[in-house]
Protein backbone atom coordinates (compact mmCIF):
# COMPACT_ATOMS: atom_id res chain seq x y z
CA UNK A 1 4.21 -6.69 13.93
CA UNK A 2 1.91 -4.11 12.42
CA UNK A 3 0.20 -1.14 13.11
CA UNK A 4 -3.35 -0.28 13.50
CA UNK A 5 -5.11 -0.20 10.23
CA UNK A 6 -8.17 2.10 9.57
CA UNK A 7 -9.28 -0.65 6.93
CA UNK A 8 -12.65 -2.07 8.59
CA UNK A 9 -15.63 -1.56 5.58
CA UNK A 10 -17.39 1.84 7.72
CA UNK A 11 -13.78 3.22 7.82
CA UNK A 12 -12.89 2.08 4.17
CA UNK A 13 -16.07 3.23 2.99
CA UNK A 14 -15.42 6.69 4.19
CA UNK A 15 -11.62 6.79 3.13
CA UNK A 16 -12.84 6.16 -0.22
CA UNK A 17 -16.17 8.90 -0.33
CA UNK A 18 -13.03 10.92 1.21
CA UNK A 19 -10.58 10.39 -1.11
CA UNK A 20 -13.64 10.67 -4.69
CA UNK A 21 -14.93 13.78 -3.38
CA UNK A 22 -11.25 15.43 -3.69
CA UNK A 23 -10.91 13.71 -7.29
CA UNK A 24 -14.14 14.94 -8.36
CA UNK A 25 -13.94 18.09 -7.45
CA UNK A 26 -10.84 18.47 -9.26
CA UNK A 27 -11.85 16.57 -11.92
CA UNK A 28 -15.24 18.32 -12.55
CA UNK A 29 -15.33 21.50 -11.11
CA UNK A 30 -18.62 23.38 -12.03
CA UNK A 31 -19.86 20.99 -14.36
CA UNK A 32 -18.83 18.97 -17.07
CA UNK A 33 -19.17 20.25 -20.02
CA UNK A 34 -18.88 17.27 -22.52
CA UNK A 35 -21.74 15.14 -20.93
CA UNK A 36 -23.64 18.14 -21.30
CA UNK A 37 -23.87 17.02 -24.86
CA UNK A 38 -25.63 13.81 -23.62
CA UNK A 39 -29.97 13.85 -23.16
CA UNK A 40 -30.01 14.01 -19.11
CA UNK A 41 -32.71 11.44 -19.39
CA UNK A 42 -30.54 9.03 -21.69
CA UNK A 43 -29.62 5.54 -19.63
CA UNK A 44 -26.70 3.65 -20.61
CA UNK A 45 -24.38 0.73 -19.77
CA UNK A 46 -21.03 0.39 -19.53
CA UNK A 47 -18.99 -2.49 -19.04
CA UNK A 48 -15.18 -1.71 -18.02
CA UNK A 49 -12.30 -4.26 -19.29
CA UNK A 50 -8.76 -5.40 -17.93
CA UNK A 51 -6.21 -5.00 -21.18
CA UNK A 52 -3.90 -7.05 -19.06
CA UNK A 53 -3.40 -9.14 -15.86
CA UNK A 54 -4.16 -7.83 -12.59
CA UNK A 55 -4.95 -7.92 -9.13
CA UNK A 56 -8.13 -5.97 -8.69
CA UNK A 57 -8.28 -3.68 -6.05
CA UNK A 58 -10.05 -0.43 -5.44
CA UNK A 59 -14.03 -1.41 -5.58
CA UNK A 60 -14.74 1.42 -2.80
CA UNK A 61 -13.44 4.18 -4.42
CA UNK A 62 -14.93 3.08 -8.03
CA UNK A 63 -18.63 2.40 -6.02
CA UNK A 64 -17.84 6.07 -4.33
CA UNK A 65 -17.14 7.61 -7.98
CA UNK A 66 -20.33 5.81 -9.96
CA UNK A 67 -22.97 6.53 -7.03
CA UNK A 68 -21.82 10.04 -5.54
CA UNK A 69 -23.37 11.29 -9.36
CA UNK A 70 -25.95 8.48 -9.85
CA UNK A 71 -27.05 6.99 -6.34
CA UNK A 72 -29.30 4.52 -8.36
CA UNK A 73 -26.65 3.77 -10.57
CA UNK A 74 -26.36 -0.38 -10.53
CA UNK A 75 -22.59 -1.79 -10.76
CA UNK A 76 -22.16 -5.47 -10.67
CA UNK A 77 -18.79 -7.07 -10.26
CA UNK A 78 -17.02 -10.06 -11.84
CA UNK A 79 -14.06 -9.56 -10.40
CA UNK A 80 -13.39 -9.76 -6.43
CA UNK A 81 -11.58 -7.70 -4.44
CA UNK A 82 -8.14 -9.09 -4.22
CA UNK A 83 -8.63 -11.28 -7.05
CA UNK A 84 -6.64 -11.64 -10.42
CA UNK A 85 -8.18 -10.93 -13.77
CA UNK A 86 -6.69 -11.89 -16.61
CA UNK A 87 -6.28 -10.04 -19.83
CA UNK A 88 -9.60 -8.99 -21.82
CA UNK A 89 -11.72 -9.85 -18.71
CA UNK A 90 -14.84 -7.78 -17.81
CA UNK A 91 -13.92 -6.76 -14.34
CA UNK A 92 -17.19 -5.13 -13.83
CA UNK A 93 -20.57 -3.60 -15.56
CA UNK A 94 -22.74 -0.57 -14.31
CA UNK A 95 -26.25 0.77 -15.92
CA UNK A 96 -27.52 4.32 -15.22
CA UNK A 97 -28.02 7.56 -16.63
CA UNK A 98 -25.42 8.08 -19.25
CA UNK A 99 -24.78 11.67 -17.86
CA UNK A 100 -23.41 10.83 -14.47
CA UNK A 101 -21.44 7.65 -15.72
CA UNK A 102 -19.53 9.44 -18.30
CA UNK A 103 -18.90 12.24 -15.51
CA UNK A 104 -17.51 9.42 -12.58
CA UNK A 105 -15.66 7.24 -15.56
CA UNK A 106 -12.46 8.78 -15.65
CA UNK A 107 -12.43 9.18 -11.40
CA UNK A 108 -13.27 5.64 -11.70
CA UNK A 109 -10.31 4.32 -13.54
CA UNK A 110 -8.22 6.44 -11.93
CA UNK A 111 -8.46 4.78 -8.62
CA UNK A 112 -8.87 1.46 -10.29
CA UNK A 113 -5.77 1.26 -11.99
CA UNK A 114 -3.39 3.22 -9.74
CA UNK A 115 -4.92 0.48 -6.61
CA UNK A 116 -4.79 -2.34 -8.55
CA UNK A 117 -0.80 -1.50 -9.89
CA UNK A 118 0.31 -1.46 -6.45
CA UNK A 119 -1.98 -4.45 -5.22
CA UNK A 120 -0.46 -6.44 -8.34
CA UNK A 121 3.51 -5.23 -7.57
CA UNK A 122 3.26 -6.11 -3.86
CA UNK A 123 1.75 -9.89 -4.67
CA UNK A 124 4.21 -10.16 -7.60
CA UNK A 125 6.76 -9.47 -4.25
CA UNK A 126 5.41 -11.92 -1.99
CA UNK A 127 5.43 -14.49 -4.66
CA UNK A 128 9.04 -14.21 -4.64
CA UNK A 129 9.53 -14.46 -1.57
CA UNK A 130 6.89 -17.97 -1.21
CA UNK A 131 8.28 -20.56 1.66
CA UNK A 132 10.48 -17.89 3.30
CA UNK A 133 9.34 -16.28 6.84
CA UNK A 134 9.65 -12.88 4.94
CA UNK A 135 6.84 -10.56 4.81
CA UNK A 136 6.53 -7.63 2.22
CA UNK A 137 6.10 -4.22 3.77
CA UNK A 138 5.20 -1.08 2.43
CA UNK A 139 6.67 2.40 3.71
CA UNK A 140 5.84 5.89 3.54
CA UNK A 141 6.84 6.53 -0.08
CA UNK A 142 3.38 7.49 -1.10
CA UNK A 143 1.46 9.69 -3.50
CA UNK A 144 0.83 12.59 -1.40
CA UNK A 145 -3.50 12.48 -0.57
CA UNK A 146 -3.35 9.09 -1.01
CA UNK A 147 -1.62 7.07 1.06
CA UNK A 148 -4.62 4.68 3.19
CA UNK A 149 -5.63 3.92 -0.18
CA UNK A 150 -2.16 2.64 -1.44
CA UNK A 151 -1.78 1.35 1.73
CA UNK A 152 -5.04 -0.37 1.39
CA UNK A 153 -3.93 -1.16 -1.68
CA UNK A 154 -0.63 -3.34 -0.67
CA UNK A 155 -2.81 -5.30 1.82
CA UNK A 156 -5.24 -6.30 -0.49
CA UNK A 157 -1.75 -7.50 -2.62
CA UNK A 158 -0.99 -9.89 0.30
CA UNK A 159 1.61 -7.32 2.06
CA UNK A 160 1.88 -6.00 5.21
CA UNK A 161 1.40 -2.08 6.50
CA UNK A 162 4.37 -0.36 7.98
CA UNK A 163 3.39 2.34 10.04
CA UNK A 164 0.62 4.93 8.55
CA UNK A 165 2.27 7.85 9.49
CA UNK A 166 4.73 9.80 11.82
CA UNK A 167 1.66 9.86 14.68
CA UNK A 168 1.30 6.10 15.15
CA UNK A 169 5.02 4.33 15.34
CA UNK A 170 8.37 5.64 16.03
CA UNK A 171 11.28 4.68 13.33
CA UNK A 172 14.59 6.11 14.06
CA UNK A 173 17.03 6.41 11.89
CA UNK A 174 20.59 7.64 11.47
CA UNK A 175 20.04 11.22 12.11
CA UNK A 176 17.83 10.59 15.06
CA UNK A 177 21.01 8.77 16.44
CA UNK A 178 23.64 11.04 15.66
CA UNK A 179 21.14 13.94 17.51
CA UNK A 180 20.20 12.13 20.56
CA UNK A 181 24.08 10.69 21.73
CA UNK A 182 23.83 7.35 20.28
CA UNK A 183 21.84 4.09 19.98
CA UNK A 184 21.32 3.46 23.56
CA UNK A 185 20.26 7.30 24.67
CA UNK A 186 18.08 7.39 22.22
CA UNK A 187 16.01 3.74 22.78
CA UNK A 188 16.42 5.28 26.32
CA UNK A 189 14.41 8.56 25.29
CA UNK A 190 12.06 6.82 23.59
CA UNK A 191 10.65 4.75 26.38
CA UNK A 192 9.62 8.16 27.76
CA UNK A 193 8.66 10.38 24.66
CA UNK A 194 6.23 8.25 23.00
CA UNK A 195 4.68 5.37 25.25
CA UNK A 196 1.66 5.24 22.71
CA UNK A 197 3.71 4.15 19.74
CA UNK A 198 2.15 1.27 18.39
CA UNK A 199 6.05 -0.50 17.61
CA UNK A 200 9.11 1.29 17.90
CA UNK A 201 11.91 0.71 15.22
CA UNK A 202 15.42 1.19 15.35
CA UNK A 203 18.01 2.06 11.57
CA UNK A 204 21.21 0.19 12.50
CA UNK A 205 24.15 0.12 9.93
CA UNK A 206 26.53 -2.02 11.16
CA UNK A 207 26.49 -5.54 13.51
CA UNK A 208 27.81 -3.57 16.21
CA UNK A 209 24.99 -1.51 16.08
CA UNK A 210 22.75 -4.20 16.05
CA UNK A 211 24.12 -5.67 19.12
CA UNK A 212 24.30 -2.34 20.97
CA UNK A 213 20.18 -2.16 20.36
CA UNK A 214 19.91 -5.46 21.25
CA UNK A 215 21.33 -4.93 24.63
CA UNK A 216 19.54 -1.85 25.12
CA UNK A 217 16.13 -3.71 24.68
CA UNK A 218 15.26 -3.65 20.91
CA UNK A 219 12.53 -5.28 20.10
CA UNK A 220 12.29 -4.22 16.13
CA UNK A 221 15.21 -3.48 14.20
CA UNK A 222 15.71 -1.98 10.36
CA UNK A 223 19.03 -3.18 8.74
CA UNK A 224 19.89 -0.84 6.73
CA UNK A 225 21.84 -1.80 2.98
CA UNK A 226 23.58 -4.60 4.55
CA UNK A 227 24.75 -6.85 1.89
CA UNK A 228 24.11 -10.65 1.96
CA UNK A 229 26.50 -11.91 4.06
CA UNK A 230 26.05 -9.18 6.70
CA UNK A 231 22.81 -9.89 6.88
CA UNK A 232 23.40 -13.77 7.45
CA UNK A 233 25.55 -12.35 10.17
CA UNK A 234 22.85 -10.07 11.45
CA UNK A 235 20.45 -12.92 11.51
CA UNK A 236 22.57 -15.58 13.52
CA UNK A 237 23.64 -12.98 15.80
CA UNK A 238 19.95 -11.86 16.83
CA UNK A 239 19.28 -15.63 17.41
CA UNK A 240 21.79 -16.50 20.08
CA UNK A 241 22.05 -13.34 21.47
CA UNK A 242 21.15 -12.96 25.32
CA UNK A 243 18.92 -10.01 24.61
CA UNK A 244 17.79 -10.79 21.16
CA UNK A 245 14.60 -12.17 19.08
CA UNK A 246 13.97 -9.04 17.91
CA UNK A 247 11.96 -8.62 14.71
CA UNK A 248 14.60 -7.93 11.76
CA UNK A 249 13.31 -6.22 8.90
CA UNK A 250 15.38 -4.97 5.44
CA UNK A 251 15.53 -2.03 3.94
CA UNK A 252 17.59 -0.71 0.93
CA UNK A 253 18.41 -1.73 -2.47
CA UNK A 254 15.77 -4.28 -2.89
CA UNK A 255 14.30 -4.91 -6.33
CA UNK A 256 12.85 -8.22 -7.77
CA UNK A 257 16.33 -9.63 -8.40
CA UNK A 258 17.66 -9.48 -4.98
CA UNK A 259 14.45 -10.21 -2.84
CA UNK A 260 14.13 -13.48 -2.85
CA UNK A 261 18.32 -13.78 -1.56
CA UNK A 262 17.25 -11.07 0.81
CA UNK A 263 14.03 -13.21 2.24
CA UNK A 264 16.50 -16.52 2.20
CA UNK A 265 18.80 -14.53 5.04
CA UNK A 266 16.00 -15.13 7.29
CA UNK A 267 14.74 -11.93 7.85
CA UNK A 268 11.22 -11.20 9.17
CA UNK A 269 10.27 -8.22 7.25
CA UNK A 270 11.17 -6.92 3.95
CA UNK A 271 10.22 -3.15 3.32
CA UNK A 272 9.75 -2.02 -0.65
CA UNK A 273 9.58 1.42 -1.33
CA UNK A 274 9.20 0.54 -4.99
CA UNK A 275 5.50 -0.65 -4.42
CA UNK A 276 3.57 2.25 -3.82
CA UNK A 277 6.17 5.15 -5.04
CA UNK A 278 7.10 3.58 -8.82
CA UNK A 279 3.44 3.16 -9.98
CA UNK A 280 2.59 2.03 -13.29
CA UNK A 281 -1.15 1.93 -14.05
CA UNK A 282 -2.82 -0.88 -14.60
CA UNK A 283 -4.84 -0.50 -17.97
CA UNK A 284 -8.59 -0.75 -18.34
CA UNK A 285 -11.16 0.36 -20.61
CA UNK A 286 -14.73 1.70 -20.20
CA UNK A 287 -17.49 0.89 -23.43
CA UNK A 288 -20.54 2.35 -23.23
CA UNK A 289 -23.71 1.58 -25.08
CA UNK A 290 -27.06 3.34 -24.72
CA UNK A 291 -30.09 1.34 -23.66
């Protein structure tokens, strides 16, 4: 199960014009006054280089940085979107006026190796978890302003969206629980609170809990840090049960040493903070030369 995704190319193409305009703005502010240096009438091209294995992903946003300052500006890509480069590969080229490309360059990189960091964690993820039933999920541990992008970002990696937001799904959790009177008042209240959730998502803690949402008509379920034979438990117990087939997703405690033993309980879902929250950039270089 997913949620709605605002990813469709008009709707990405205006996340990413979005998302530039913002960077720019704090990036340039009145002008820039290093490329002022430069002969406005001097062309150049640039070609920008992987220094190490990736999955590319942010092409919008580094289209939206290059032609917001040069609309004529022409970028050519080697790389697909979604697609691994390897070390030392060009991942694209771009020839305009040298002003404007020096201006968008840093913008540039900045989306393109913050996007292309999460897309490569969250396929490093689902490799892991190859031949299981799990699916990788992202969560709401985002950079604050950006999270469609990263979001964007972990789809492009071969993972799966959680919900966007607090508008579009309901999760409840522990202290939802404890302040409505319990797991079955509050699946109860939620029927009539927030019919236009896309999914709703219950935090259980314990197999009792489990099979108290199961009988009061839980159709998606979070298990939260149960270890490895819990979850076993968890799984077998959602399969015979008279009310159960519920989608079971993890959360908790997962890192690249446990997933795969996680994904082999038999989960559905398998929801990683760690991809979009514990970013390290991917590193690329821009070269210039003046034609």
């Amino acid at each position: 199960m997913t949620t709605r995704t605002p990813f469709d190319p008009s709707a990405l193409q205006a996340l990413a014009q979005s998302d530039v305009a913002r960077a720019l703005t704090e990036d340039v502010g009145a002008a820039d006054l290093t490329a002022s240096l430069v002969d406005p009438g001097q062309r150049a091209r640039a070609r920008v280089l992987a220094r190490e294995s990736a999955v590319i992903c942010g092409r919008p946003w580094v289209d939206a940085a290059i032609q917001t300052l040069d609309p004529q500006a022409q970028i050519t890509w080697h790389v697909s979107e979604g697609a691994r480069c390897q070390a030392n590969q060009v991942v694209f080229e771009v020839e305009g006026l040298a002003q404007p490309l020096l201006t968008a360059e840093r913008t540039a990189l900045n989306f393109l190796q913050t996007l292309s960091a999460v897309a490569t964690k969250t396929a490093h993820y689902v490799a892991l978890v190859a031949g299981t039933r799990a699916q990788i999920v992202d969560t709401r541990k985002t950079l604050p302003g950006l999270r469609l992008a990263q979001k964007y970002a972990v789809k492009t990696g071969g993972g799966v969206n959680h919900r966007l937001g607090l508008y579009d799904a309901v999760l409840i959790k522990e202290n939802h629980i404890a302040a409505a009177g319990g797991v079955t008042a509050v699946l109860h209240r939620v029927r009539q609170t927030a019919p236009q959730a896309a999914f709703v998502q219950i935090e259980v803690e314990t197999l009792a809990q489990l099979d108290e949402a199961l009988h009061a008509g839980a159709r998606m379920l979070l298990l939260d840090n149960m270890d490895v034979p819990t979850l076993h438990a968890a799984v077998a117990l959602n399969a015979k049960h008279p009310h159960g087939q519920a989608i079971l997703e993890i959360s908790g405690g997962v890192n690249e040493n446990s997933v795969r033993a996680l994904a082999e309980t038999g989960v559905d879902r398998i929801s990683i903070g760690t991809l979009t929250k514990d970013v390290k950039a991917v590193d690329f270089s821009m070269r210039f030369e003046a034609v």
